[in-house]
N, C-alpha and C. Protein backbone atom coordinates (compact mmCIF):
# COMPACT_ATOMS: atom_id res chain seq x y z
N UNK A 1 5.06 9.96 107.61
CA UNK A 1 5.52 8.64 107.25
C UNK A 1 4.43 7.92 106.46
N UNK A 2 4.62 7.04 105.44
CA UNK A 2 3.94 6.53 104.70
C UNK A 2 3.29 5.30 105.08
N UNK A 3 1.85 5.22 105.15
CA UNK A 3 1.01 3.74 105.66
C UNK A 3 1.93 2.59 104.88
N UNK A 4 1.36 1.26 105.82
CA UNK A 4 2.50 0.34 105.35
C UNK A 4 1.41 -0.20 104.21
N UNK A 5 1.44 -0.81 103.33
CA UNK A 5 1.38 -1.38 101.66
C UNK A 5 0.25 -1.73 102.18
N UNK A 6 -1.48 -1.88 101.65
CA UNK A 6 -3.03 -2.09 101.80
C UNK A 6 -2.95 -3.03 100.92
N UNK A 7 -3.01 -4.07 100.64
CA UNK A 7 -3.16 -4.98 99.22
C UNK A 7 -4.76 -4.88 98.69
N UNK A 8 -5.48 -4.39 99.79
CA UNK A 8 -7.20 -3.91 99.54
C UNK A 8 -7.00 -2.77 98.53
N UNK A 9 -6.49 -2.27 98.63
CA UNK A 9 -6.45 -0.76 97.99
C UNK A 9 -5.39 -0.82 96.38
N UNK A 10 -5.27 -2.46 95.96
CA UNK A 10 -4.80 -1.89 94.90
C UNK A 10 -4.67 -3.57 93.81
N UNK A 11 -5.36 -3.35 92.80
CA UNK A 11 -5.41 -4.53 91.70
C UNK A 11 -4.42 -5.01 91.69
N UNK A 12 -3.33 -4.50 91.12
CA UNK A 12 -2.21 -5.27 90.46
C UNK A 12 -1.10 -4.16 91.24
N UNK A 13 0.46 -5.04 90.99
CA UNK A 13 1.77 -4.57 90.67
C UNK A 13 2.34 -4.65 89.88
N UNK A 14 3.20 -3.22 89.76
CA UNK A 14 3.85 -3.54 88.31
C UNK A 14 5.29 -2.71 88.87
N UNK A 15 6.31 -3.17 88.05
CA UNK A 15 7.68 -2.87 88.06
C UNK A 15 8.04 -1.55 86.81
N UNK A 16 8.39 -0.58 87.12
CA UNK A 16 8.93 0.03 86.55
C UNK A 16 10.38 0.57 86.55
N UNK A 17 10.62 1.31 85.37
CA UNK A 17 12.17 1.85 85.26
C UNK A 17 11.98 3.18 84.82
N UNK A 18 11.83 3.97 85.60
CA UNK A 18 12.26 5.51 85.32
C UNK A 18 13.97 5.85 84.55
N UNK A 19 13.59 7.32 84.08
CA UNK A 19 14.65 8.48 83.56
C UNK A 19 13.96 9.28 82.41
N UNK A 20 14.90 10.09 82.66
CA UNK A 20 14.69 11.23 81.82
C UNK A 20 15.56 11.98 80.83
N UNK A 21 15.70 12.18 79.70
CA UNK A 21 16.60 12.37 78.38
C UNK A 21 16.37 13.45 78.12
N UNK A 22 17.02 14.73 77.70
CA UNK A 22 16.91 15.77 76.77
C UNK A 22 16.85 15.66 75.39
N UNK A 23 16.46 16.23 74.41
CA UNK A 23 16.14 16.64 73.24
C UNK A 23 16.17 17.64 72.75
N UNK A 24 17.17 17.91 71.90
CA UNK A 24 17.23 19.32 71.87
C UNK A 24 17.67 19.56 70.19
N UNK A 25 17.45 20.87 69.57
CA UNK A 25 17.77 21.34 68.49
C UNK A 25 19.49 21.14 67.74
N UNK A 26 20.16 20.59 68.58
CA UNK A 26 21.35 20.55 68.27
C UNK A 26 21.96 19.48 67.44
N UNK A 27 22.23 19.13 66.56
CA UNK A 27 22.05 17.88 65.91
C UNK A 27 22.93 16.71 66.81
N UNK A 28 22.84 15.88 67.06
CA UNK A 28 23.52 14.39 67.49
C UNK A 28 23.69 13.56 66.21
N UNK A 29 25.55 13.91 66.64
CA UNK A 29 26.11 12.82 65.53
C UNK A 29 25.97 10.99 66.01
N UNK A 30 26.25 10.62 64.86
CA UNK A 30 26.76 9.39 65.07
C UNK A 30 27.28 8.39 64.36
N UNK A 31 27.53 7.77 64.26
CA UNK A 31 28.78 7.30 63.26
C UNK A 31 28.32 6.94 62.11
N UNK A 32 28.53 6.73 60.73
CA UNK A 32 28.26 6.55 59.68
C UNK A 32 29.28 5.80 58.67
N UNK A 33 28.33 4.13 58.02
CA UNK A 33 29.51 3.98 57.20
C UNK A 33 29.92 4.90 55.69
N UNK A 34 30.73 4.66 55.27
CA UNK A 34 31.24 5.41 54.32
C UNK A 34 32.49 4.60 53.44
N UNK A 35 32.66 4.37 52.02
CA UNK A 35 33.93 3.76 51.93
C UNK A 35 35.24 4.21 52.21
N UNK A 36 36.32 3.72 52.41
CA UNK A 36 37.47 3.95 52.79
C UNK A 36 37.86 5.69 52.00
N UNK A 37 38.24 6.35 52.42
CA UNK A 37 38.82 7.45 51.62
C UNK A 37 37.87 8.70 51.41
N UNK A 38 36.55 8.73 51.81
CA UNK A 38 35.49 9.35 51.89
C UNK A 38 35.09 9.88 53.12
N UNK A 39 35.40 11.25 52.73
CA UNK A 39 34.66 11.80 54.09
C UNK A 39 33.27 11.69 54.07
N UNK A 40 32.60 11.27 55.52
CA UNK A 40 31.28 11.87 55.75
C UNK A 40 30.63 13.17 55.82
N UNK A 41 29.66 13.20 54.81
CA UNK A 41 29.00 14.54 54.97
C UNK A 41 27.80 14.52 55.73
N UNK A 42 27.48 15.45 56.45
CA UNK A 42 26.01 15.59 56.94
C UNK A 42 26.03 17.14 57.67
N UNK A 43 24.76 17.41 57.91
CA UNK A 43 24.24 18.77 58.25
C UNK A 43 24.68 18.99 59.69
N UNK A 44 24.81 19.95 59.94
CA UNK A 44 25.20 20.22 61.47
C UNK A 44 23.65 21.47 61.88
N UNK A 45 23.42 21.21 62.80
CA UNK A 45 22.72 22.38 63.76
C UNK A 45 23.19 22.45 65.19
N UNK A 46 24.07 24.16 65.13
CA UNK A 46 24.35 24.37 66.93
C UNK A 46 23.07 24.98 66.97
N UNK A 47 22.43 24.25 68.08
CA UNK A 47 21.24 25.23 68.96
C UNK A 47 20.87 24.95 70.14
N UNK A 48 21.34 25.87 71.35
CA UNK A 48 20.60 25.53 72.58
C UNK A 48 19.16 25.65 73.28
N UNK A 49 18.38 25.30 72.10
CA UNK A 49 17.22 25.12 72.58
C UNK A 49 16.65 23.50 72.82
N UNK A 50 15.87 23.14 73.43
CA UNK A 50 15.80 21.47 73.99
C UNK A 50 14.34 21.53 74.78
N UNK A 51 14.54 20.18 75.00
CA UNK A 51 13.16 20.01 75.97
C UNK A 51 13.31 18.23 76.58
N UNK A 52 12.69 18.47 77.84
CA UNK A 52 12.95 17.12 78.77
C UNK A 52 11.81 15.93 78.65
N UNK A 53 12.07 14.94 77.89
CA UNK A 53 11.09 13.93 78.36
C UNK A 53 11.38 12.70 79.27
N UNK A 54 10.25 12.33 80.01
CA UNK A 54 10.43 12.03 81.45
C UNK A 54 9.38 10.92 80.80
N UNK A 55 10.00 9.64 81.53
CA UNK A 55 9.15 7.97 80.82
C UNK A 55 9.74 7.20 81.91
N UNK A 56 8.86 6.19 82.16
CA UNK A 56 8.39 5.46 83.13
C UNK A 56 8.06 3.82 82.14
N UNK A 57 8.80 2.54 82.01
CA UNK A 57 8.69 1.41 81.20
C UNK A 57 8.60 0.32 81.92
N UNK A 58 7.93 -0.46 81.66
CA UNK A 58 7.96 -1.78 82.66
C UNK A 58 8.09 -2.87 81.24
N UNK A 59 9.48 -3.82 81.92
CA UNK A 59 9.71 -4.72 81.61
C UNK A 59 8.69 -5.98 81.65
N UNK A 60 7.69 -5.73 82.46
CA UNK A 60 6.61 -6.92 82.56
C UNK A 60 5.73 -6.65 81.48
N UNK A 61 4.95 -5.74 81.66
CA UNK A 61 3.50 -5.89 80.59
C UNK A 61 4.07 -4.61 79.12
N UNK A 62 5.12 -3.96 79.51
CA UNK A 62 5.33 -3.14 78.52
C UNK A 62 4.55 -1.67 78.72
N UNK A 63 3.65 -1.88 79.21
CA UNK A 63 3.15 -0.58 79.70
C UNK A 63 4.10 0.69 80.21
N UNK A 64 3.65 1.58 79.62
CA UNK A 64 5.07 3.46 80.00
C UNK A 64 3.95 4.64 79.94
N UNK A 65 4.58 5.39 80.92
CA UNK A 65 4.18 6.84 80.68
C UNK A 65 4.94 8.13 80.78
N UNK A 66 4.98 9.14 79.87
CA UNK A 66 5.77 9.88 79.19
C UNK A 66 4.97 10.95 79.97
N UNK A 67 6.15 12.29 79.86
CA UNK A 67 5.42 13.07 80.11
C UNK A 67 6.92 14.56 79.85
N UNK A 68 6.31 15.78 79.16
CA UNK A 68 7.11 16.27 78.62
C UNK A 68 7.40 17.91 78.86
N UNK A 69 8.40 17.97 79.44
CA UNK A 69 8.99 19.36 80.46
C UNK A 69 9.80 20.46 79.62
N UNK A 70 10.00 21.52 80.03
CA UNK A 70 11.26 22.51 79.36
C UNK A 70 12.32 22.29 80.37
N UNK A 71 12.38 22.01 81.68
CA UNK A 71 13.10 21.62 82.18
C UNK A 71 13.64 20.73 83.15
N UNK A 72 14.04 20.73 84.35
CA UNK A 72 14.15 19.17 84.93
C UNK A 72 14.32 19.92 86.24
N UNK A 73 14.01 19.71 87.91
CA UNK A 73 13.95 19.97 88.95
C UNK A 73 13.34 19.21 89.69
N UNK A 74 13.30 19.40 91.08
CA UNK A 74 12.68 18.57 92.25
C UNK A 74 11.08 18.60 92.08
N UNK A 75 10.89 20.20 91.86
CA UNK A 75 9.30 19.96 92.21
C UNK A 75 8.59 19.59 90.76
N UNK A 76 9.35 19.45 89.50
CA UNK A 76 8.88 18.66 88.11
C UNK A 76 8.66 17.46 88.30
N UNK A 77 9.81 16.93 89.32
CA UNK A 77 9.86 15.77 89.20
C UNK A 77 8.63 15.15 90.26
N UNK A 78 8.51 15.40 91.19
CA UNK A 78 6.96 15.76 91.92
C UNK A 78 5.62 15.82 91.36
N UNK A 79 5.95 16.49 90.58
CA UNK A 79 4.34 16.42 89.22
C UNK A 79 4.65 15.51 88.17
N UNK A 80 5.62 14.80 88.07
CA UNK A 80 5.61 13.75 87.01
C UNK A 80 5.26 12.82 87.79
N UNK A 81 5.41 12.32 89.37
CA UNK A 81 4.77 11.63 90.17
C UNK A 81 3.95 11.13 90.43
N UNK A 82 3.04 12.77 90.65
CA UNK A 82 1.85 12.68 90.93
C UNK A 82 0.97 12.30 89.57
N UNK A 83 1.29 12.92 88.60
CA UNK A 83 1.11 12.05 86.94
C UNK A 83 0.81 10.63 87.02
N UNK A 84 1.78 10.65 86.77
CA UNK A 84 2.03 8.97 86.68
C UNK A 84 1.19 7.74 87.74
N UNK A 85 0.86 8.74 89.29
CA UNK A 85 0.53 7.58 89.96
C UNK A 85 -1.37 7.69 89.80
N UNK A 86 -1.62 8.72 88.42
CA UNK A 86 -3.04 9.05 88.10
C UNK A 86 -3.34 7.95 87.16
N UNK A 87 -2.11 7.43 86.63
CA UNK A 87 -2.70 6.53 85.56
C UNK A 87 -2.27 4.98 86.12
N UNK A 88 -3.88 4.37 85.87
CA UNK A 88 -4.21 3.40 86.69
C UNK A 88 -3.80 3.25 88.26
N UNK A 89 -4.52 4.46 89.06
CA UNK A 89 -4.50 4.50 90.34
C UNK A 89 -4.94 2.96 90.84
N UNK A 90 -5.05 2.43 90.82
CA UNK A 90 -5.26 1.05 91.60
C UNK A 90 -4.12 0.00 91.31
N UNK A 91 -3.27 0.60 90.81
CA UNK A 91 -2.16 -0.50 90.34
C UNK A 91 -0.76 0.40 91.37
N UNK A 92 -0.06 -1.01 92.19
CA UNK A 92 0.89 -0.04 92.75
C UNK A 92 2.40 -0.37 92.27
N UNK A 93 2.92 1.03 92.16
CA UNK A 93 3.81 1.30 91.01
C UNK A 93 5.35 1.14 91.82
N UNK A 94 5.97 0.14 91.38
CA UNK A 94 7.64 -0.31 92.17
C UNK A 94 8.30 0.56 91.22
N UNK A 95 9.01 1.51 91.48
CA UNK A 95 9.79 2.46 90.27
C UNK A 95 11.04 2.68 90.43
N UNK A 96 12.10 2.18 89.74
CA UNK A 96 13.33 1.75 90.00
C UNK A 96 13.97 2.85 89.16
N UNK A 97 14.94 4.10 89.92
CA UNK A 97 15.52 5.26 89.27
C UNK A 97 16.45 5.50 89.61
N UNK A 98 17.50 6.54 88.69
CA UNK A 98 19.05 6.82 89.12
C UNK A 98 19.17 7.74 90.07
N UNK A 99 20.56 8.42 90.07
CA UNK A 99 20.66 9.16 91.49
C UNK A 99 20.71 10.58 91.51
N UNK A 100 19.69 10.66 90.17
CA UNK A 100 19.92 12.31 89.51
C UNK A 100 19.27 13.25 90.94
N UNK A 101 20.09 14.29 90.72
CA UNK A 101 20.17 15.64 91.87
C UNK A 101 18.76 15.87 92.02
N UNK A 102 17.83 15.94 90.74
CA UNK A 102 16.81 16.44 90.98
C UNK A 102 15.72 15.60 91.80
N UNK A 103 16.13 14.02 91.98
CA UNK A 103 15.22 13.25 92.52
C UNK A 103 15.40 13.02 93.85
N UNK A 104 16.11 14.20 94.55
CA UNK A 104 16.06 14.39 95.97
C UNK A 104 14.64 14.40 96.76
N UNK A 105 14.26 13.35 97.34
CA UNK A 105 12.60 12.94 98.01
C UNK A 105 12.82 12.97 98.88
N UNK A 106 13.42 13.82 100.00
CA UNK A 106 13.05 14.09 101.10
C UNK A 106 12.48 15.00 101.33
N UNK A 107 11.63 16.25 100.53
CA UNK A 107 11.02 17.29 100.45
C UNK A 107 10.60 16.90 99.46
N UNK A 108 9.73 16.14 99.10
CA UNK A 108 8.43 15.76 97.78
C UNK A 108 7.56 14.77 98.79
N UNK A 109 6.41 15.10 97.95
CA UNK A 109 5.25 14.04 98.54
C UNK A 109 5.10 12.97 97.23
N UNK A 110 5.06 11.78 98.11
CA UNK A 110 5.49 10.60 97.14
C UNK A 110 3.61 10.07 97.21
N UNK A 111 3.53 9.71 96.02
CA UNK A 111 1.87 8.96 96.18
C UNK A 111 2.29 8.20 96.58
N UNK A 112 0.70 7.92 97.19
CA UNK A 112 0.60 6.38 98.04
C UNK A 112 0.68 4.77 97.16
N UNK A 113 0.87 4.91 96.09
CA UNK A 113 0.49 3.90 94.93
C UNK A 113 2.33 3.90 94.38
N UNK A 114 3.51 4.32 95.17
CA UNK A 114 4.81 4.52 94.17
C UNK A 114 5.60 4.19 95.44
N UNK A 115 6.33 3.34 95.30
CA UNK A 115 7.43 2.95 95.98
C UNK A 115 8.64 3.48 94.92
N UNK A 116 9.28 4.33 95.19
CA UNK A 116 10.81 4.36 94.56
C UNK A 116 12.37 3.69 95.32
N UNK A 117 13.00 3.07 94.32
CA UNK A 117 13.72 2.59 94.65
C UNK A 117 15.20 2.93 93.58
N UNK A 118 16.25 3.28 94.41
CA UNK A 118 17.23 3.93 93.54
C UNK A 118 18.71 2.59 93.10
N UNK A 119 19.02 3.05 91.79
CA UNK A 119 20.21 2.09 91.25
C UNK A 119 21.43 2.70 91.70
N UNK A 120 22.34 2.12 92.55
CA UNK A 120 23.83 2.62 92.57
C UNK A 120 24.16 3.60 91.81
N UNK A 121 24.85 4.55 92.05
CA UNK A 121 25.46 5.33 91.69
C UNK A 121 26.02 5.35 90.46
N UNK A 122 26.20 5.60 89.26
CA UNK A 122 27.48 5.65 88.53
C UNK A 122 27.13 3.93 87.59
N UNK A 123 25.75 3.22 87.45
CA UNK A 123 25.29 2.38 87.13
C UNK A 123 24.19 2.69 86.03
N UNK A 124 24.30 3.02 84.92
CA UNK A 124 23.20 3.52 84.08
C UNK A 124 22.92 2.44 83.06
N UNK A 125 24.11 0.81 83.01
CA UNK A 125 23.56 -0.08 81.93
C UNK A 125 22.95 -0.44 83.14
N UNK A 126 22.24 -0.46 84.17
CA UNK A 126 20.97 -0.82 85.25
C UNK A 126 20.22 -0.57 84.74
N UNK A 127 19.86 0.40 84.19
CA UNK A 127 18.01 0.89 83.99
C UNK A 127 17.76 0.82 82.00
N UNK A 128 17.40 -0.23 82.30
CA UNK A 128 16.64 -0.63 80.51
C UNK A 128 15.73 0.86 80.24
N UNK A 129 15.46 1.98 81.18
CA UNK A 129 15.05 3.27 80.70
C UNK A 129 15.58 3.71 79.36
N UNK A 130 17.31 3.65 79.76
CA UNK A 130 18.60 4.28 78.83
C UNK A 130 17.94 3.91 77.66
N UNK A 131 18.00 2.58 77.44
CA UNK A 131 17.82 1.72 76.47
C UNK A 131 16.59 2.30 75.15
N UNK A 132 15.30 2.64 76.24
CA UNK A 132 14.16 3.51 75.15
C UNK A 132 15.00 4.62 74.68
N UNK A 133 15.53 5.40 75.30
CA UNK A 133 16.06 6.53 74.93
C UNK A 133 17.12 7.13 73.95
N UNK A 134 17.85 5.43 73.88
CA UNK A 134 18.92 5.35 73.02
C UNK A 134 18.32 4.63 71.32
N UNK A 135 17.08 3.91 72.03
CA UNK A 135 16.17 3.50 70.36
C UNK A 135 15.54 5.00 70.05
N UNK A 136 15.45 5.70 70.73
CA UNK A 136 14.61 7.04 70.28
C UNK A 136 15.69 8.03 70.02
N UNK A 137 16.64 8.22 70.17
CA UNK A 137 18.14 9.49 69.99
C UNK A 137 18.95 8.52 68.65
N UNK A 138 18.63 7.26 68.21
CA UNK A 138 19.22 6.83 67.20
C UNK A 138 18.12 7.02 65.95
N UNK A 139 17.16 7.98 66.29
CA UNK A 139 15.78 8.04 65.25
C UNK A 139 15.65 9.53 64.96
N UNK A 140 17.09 10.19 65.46
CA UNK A 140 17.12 11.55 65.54
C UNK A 140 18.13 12.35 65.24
N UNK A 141 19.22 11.44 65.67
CA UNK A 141 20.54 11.16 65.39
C UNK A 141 21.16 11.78 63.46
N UNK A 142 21.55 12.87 63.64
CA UNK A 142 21.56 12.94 62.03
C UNK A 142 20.62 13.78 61.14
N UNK A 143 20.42 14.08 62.22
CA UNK A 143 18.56 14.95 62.10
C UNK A 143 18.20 16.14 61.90
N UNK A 144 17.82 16.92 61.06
CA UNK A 144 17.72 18.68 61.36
C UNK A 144 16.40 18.67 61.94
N UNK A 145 16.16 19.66 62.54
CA UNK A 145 14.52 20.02 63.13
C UNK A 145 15.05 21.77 63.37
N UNK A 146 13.77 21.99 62.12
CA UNK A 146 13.38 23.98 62.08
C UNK A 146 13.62 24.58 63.04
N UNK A 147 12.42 23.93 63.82
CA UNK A 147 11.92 24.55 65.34
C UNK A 147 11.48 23.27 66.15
N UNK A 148 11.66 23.74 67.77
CA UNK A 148 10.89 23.10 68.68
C UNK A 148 9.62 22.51 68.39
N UNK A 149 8.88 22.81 67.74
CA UNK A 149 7.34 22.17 67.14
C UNK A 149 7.77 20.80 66.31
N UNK A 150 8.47 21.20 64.87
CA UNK A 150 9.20 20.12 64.46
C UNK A 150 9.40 18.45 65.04
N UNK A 151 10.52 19.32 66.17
CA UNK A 151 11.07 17.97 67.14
C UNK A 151 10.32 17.59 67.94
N UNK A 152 9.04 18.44 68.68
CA UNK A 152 8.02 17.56 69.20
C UNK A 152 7.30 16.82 68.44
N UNK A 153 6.65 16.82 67.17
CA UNK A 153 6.16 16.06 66.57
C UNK A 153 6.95 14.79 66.11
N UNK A 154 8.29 14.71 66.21
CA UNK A 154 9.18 13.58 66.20
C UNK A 154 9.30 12.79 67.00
N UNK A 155 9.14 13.60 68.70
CA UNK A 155 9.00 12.89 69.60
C UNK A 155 7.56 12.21 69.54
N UNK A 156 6.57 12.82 69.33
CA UNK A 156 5.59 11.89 69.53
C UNK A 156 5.34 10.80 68.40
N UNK A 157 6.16 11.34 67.26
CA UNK A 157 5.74 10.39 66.45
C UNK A 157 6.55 8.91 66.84
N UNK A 158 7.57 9.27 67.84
CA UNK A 158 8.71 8.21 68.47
C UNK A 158 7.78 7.13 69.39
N UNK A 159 7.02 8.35 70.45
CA UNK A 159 6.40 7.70 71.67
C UNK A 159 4.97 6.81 70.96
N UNK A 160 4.47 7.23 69.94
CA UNK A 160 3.35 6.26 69.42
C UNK A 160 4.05 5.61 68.66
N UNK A 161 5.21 5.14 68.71
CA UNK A 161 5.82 3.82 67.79
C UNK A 161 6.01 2.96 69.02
N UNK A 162 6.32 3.34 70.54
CA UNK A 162 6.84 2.39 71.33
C UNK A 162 5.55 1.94 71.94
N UNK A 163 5.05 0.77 71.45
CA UNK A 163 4.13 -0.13 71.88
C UNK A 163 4.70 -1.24 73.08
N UNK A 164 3.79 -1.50 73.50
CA UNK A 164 4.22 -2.48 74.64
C UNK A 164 4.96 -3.73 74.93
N UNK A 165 4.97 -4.29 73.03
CA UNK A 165 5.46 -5.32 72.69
C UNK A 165 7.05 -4.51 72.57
N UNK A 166 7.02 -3.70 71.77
CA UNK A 166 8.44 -2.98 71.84
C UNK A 166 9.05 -2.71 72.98
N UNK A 167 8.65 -1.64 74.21
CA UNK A 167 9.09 -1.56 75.07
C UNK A 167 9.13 -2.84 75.75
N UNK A 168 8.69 -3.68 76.06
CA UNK A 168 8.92 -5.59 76.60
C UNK A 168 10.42 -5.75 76.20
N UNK A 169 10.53 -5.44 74.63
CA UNK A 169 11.63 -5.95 73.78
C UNK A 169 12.56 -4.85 74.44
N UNK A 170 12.85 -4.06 74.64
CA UNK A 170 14.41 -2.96 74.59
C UNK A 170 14.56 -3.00 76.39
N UNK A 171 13.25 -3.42 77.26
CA UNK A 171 13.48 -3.21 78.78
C UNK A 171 13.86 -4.46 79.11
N UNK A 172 13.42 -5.34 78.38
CA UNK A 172 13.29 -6.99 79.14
C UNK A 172 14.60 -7.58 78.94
N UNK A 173 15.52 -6.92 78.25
CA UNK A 173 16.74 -7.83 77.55
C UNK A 173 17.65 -6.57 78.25
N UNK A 174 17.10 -5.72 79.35
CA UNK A 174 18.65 -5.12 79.54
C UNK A 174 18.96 -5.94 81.16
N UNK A 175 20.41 -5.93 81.14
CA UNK A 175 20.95 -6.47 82.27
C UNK A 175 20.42 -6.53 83.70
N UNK A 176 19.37 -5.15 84.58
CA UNK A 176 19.13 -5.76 85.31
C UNK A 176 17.60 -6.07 84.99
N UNK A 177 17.05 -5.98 84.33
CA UNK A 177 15.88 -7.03 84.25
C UNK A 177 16.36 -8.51 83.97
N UNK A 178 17.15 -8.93 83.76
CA UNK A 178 17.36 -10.65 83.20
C UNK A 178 17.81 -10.74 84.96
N UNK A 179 18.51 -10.00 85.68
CA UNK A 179 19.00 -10.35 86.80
C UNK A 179 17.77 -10.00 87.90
N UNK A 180 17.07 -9.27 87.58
CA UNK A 180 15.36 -9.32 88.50
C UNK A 180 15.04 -10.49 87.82
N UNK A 181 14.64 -10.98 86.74
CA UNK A 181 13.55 -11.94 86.56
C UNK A 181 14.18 -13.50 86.76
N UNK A 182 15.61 -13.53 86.89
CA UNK A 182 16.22 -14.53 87.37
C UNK A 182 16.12 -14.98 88.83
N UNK A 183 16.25 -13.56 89.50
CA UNK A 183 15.90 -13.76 91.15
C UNK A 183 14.69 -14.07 91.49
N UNK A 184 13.33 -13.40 90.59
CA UNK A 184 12.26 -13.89 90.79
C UNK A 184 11.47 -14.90 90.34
């Protein structure tokens, strides 16, 4: 069982919003204008090759941490944990996540610095997470990539665009942050 909360043992709190998105070689359409009578053209790629990135955003200071998998499971999700609760160990981390299969924590060791806390079921405009993910899949959207190398360098060139002022902007304006920062 986990010691109850030390306020000695830790600078600050911060609120976060977990999830995790695939990326993959396959192109993602999405709608395009065009004038009346004109079909849209664009490139297609079928490919089942992909890769998982896993991000962590706080609506308060903007502060996130990323971290990037081939696939998604209990004990990944365990080492993205233990990750995450490495950066700025003295800060303790409120982490608000969905009800994905893999984040079954009754067989994971949770750091001492991470309270998780889960959103209803079947509730995904809850987590302003979506929200990074959907500014980053609309930057891709339409997209060819060679190879896996390619699309990682897209991704990162994605994750060093989302600055803190940005992530503030796409987490702070989704529905339940206005309804946390209203209650608080």
């Amino acid at each position: 069982m986990r010691d109850s909360l030390n306020k000695d043992n830790y600078d600050s709190v911060n609120l976060y919003f977990q999830d995790e998105t695939r990326f993959g070689l396959m192109t993602k359409q999405k709608r395009v204008l065009v004038s009346k009578g004109i079909k849209p053209i664009g490139q297609y790629q079928h490919s089942y090759k992909w890769l998982w990135l896993w991000g962590c955003f706080s609506p308060i200071n903007g502060q996130s941490f990323y971290w990037e998998t081939p696939l998604v499971s209990n004990s990944i999700f365990e080492g993205f944990l233990d990750a995450f609760s490495k950066q700025n160990p003295k800060e303790f981390k409120i982490i608000i996540m969905d009800n994905a299969g893999f984040h079954a924590c009754q067989n994971i060791i949770i750091p001492k610095n991470i309270k998780l806390i889960r959103i209803p079921p079947y509730t995904p405009e809850l987590n302003p997470a979506e929200k990074v993910w959907q500014w980053m899949k609309s930057k891709t959207a339409m997209k060819l990539f060679n190879d896996m190398e390619r699309l990682q360098e897209k991704i990162t060139e994605m994750v060093n665009q989302l600055n803190p002022k940005l992530i503030k902007s796409i987490a702070a304006n989704s529905l339940f942050s206005k309804m946390f920062f209203e209650y608080f």
